[in-house]
Protein backbone atom coordinates (compact mmCIF):
# COMPACT_ATOMS: atom_id res chain seq x y z
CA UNK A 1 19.99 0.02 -22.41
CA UNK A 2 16.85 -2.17 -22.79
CA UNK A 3 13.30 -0.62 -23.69
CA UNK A 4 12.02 -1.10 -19.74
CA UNK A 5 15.07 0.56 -18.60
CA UNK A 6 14.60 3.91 -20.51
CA UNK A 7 11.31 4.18 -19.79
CA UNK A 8 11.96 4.21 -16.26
CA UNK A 9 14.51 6.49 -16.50
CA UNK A 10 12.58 8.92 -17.99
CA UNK A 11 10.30 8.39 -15.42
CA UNK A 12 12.19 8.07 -12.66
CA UNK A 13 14.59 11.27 -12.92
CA UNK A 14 11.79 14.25 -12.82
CA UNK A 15 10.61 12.74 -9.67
CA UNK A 16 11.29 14.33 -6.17
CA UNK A 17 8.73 12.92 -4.08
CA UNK A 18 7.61 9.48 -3.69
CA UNK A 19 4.17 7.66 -2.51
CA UNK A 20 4.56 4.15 -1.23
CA UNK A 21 2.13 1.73 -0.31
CA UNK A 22 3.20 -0.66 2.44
CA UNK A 23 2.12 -3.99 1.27
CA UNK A 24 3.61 -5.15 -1.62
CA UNK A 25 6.16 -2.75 -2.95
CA UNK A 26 8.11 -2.85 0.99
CA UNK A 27 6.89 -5.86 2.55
CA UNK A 28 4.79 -8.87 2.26
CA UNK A 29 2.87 -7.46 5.59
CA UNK A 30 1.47 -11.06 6.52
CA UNK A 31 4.17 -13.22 5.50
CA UNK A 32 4.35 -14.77 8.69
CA UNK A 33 1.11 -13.89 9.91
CA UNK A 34 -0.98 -15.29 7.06
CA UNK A 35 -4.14 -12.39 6.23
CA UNK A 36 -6.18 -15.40 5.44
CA UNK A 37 -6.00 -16.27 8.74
CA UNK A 38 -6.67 -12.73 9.89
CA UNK A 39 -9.59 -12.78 7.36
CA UNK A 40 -11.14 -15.94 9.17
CA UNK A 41 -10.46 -14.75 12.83
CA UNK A 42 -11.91 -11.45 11.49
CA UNK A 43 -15.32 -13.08 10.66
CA UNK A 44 -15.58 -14.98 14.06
CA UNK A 45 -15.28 -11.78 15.63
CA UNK A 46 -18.57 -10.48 13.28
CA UNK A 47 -20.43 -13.57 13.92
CA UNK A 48 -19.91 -13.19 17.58
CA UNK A 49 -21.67 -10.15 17.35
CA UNK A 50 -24.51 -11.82 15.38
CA UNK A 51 -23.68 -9.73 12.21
CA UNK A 52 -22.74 -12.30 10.11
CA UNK A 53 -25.42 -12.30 7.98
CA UNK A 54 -25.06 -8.77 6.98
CA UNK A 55 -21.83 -10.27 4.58
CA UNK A 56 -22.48 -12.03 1.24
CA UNK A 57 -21.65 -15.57 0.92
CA UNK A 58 -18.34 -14.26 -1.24
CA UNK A 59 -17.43 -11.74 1.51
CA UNK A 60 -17.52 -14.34 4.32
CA UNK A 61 -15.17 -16.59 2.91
CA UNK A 62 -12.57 -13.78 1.68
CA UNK A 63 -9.25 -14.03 1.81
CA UNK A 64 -8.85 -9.99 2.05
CA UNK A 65 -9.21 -8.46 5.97
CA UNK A 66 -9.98 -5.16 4.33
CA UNK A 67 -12.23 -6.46 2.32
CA UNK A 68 -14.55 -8.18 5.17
CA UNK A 69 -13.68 -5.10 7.28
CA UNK A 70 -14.79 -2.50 4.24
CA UNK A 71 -17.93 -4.55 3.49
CA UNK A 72 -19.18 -4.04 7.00
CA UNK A 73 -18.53 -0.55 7.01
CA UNK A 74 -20.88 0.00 3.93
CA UNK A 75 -23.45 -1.17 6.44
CA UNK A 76 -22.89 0.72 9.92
CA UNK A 77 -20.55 3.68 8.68
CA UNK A 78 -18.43 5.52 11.44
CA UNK A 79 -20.18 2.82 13.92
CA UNK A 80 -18.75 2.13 17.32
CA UNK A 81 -18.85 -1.85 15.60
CA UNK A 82 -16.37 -0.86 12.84
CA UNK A 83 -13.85 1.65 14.87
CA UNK A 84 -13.63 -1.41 17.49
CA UNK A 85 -13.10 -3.91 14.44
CA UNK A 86 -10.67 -1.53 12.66
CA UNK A 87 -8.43 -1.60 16.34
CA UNK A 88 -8.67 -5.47 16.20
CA UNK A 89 -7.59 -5.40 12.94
CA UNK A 90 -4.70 -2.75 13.87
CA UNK A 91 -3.68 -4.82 16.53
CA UNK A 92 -3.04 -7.70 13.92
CA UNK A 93 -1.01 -5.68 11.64
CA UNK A 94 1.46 -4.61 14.18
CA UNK A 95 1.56 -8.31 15.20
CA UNK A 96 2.76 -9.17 11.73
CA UNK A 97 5.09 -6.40 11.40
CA UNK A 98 8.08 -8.06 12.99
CA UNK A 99 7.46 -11.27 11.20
CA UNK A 100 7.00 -9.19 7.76
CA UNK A 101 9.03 -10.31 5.15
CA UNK A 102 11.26 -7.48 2.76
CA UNK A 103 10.47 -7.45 -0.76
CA UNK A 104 13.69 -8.00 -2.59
CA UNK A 105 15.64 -4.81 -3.69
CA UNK A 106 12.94 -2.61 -1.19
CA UNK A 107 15.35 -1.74 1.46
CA UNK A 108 18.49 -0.92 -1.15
CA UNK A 109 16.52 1.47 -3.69
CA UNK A 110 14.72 3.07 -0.25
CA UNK A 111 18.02 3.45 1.07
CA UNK A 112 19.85 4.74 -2.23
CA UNK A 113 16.71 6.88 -3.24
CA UNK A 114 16.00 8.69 -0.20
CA UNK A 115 19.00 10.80 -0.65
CA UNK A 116 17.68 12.05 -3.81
CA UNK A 117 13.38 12.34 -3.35
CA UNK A 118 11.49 12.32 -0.64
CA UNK A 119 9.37 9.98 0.61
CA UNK A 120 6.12 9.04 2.86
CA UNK A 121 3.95 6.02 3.35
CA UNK A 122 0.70 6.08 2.02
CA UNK A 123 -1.46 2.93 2.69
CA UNK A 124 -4.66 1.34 3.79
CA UNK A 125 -2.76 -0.69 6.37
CA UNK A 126 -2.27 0.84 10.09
CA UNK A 127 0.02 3.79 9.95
CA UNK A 128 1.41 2.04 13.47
CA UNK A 129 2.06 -0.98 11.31
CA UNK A 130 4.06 0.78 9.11
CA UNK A 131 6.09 2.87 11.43
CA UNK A 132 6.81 -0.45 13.33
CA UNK A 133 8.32 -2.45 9.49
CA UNK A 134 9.87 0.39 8.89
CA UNK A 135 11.71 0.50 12.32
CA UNK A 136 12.38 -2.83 12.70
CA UNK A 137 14.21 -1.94 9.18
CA UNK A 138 16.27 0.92 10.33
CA UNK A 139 14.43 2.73 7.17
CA UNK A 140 12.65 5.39 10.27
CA UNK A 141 14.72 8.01 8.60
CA UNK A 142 13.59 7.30 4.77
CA UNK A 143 10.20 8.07 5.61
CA UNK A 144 9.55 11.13 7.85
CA UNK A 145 5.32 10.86 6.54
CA UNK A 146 3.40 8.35 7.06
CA UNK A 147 -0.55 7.67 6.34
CA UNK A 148 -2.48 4.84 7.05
CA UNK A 149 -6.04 3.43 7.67
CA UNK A 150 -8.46 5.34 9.98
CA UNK A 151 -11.88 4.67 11.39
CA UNK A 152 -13.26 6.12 8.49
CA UNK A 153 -13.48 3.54 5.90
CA UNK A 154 -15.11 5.32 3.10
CA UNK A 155 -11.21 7.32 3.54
CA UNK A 156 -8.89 3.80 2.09
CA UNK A 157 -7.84 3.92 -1.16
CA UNK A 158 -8.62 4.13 -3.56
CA UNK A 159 -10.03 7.35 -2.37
CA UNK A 160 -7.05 10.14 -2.33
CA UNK A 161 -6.84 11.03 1.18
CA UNK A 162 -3.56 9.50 2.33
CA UNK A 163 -1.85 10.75 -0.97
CA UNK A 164 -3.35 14.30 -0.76
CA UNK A 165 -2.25 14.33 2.97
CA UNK A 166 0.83 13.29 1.99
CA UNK A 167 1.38 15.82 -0.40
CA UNK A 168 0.04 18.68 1.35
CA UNK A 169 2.65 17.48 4.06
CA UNK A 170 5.76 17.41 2.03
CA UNK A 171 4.68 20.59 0.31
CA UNK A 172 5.16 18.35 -3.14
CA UNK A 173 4.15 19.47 -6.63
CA UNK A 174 2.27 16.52 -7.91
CA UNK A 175 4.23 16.93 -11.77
CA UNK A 176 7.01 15.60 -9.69
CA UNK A 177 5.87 12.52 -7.38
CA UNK A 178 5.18 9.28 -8.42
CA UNK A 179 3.18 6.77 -6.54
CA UNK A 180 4.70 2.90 -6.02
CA UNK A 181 1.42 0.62 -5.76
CA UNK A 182 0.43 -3.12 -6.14
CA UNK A 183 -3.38 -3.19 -6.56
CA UNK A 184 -5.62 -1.39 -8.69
CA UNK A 185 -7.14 0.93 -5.89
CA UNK A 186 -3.21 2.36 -5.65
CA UNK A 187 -3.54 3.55 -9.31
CA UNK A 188 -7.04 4.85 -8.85
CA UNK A 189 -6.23 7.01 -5.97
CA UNK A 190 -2.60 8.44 -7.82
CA UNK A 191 -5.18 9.18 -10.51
CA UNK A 192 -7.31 11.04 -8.80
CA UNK A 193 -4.37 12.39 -6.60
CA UNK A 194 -2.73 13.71 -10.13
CA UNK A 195 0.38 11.73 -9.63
CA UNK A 196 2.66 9.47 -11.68
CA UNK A 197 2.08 5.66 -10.80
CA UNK A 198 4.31 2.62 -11.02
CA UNK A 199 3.02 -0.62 -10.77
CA UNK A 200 4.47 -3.50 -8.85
CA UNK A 201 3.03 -7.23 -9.97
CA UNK A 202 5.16 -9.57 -8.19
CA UNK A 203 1.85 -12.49 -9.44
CA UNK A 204 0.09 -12.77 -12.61
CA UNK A 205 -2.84 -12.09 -10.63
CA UNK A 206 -2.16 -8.36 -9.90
CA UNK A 207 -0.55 -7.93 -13.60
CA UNK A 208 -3.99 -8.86 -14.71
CA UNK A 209 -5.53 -6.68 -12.06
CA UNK A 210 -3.43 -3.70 -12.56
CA UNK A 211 -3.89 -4.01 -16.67
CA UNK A 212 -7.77 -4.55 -16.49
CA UNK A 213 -7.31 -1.25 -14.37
CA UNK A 214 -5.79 0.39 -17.04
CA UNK A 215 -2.73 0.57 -16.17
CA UNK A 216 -0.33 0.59 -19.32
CA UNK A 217 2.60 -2.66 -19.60
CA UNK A 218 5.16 -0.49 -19.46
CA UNK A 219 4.04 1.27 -15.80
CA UNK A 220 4.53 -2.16 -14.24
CA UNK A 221 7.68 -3.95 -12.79
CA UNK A 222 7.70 -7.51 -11.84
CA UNK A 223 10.36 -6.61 -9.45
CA UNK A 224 12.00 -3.36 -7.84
CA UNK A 225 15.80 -4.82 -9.67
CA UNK A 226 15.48 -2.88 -12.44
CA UNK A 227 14.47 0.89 -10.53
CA UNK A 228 17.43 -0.19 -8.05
CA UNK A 229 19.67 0.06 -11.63
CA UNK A 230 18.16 3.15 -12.74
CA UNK A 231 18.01 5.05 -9.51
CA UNK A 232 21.92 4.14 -9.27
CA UNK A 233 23.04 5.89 -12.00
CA UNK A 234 20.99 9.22 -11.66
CA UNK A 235 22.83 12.14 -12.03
């Protein structure tokens, strides 16, 4: 048994709930509808409204629809501008859903785990976009919670609210629920949530992210392979 693989058995085998965020550790959402491309369409909807010029340069040209959409709220919180953007941006999400592409392993350790913990959804994409991966999946019955993005903005991770909701829901002791995340605000909000928190870095780029974060080595998986293996074998 290597080093990574006892750690995450003794991680893995107290835990009876789990936290998943959507993009990353399921699916690559946008795989085949590029959130670049969102991004961009995103910001000709702002500039038709003339608010352009309410974004830095560095926010204009991001990559990140929640970041361009976040920035924006900063400026006209709970605004009939952002709820209206936020349903555009829904809209998008559950047009990538059917094109989304499964990260490897996701759908076997769901499948296997699910008999053993139980699960919900906790991300700052749509909760409709998630319901609609996880049913074009046939993984409805994995995940009976499932908490997502609202108008309220200031509400995304990594502010707790879709993990406290979540728990509160399942009636979960945080000592025993462990939150699967890819980004640094995932880690932040099972912080301040008071739950466990595994890492996925598929890139170098969210390794590096997830580390400056403070997230230790050995609470980060390249791939989901190696909790497949463990979850397996739990008695």
């Amino acid at each position: 048994m290597t080093a990574e693989t006892e750690f995450l058995r003794e991680l893995i085998t107290p835990v009876r709930f789990v936290l998943w965020d959507l993009d990353g550790p399921i699916c690559r959402l946008f795989a085949g509808h590029p959130s670049h491309q969102v991004a961009a369409d995103l910001m000709e909807q702002i500039e038709r409204r003339g608010l352009v010029g309410m974004l830095t340069e560095q926010e204009r040209h991001s990559p990140d629809p929640h970041g361009v959409l976040c920035a924006l709220g900063v400026r006209h919180p709970r605004s009939d501008l952002i709820a209206d953007l936020e349903e555009w941006l829904t809209q998008q999400e559950l047009t990538a859903a059917p094109k989304a592409f499964p990260t490897e392993y996701a759908d076997p350790l769901i499948r296997t785990w699910s008999r053993r913990a139980r699960f919900a959804i906790t991300t700052n994409n749509s909760a409709l976009a998630a319901a609609s991966y996880i049913g074009i999946r046939g993984l409805t019955d994995c995940f009976l919670y499932i908490y997502g993005r609202t108008q309220n903005l200031d509400l995304m991770k990594p502010h707790p609210h879709t993990l406290r909701q979540a728990l509160s829901a399942m009636g979960a002791d945080p000592a025993l629920t462990l939150m699967i995340g890819d980004a640094s605000t995932d880690f932040e909000a099972a912080e301040r949530a008071g739950v466990a928190f595994l890492g996925f870095a598929r890139r170098e780029e969210k390794l590096d992210e997830m580390k400056a974060a403070g997230v230790t080595p050995h609470h980060i998986v390249s791939s989901l392979g190696p909790v497949l293996e463990v979850v397996k074998h739990l008695r």
